[in-house]
C-alpha atoms as a PDB file:
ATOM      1  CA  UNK A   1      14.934  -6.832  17.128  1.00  0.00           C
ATOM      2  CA  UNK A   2      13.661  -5.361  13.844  1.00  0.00           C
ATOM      3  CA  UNK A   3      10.636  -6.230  12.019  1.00  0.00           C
ATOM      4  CA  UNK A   4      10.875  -8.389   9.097  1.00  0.00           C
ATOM      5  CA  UNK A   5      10.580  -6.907   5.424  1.00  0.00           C
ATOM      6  CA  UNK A   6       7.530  -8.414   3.436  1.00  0.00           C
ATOM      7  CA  UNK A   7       6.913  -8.180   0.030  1.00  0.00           C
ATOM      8  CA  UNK A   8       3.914  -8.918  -1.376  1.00  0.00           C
ATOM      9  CA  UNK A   9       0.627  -8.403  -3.301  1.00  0.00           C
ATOM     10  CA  UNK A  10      -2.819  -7.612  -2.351  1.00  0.00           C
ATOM     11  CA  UNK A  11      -5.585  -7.603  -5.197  1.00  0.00           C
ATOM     12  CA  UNK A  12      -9.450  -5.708  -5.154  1.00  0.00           C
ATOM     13  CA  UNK A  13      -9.010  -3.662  -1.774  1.00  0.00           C
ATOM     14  CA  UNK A  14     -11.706  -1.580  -1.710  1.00  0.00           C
ATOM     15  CA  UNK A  15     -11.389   1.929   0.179  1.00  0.00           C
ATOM     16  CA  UNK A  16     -14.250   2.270   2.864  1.00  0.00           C
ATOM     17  CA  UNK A  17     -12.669   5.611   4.543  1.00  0.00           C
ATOM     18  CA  UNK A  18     -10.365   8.542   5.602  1.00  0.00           C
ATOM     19  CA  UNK A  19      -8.581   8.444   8.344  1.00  0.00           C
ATOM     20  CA  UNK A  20      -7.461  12.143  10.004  1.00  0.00           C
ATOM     21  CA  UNK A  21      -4.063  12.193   8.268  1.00  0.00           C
ATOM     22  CA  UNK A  22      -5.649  11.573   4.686  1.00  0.00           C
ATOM     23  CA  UNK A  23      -4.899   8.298   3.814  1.00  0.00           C
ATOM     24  CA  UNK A  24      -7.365   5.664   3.047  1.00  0.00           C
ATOM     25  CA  UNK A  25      -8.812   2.688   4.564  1.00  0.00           C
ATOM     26  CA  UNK A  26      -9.447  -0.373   3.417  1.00  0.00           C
ATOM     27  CA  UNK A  27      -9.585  -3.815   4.936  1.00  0.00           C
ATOM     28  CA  UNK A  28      -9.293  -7.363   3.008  1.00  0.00           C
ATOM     29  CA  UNK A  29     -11.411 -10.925   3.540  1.00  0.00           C
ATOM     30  CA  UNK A  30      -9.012 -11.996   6.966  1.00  0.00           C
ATOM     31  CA  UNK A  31      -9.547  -8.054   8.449  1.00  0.00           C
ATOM     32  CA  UNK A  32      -6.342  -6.936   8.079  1.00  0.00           C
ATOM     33  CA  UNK A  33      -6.783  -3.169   7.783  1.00  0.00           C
ATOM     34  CA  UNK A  34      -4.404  -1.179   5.518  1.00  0.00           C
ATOM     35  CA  UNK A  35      -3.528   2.662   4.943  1.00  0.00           C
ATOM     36  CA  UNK A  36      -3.156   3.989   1.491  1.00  0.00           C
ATOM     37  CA  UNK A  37      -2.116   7.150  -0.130  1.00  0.00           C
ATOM     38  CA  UNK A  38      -3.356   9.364  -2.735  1.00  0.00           C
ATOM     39  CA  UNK A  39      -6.902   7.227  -2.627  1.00  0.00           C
ATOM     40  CA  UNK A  40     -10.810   8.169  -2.355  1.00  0.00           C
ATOM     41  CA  UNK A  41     -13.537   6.047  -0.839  1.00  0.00           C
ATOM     42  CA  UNK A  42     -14.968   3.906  -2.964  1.00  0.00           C
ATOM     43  CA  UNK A  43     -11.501   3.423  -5.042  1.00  0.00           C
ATOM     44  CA  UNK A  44     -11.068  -0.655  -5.714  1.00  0.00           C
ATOM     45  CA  UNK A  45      -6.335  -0.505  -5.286  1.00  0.00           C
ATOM     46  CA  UNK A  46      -4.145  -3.499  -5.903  1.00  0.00           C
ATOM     47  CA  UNK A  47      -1.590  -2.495  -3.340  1.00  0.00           C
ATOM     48  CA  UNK A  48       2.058  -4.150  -2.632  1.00  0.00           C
ATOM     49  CA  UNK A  49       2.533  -4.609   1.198  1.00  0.00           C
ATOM     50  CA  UNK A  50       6.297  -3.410   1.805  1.00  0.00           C
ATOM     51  CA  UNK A  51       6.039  -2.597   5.879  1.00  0.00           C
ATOM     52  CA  UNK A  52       4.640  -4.487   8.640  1.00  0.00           C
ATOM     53  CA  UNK A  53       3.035  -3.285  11.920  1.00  0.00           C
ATOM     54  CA  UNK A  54       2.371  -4.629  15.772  1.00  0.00           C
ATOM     55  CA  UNK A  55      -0.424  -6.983  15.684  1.00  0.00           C
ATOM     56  CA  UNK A  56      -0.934  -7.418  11.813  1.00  0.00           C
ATOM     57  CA  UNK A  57      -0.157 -11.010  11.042  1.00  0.00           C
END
C-alpha cells in the first residue's frame, strides 16, 4: 500500500538546525519536524508539504 500524496502549505517555519546530509530543520506549533533544502539556521521558510513519512500525522 502506498502512501498518500498531500499537498499543502506551511507558513513561518523557522530553521533551528543541520542535520548531517545538509538540509535544515525546523519543527512547527504540533512538533512535526520537517527537512528543507538550500536553508541556514535561523532562516523563517513557507514550505509546501508534497511527501509524507512513517509516523508524521
Amino acid at each position: 500500500m502506498s502512501r498518500k500524496k498531500i499537498d499543502r502549505t506551511e507558513t513561518g517555519l523557522k530553521v533551528h538546525d543541520i542535520n548531517a546530509k545538509g538540509m535544515g530543520v525546523a519543527k512547527n506549533e504540533e512538533g512535526a519536524v520537517f527537512f528543507i533544502k538550500n536553508v541556514v539556521p535561523g532562516d523563517v521558510v513557507d514550505v509546501r508539504v508534497y511527501k509524507k513519512r512513517r509516523g508524521i500525522f
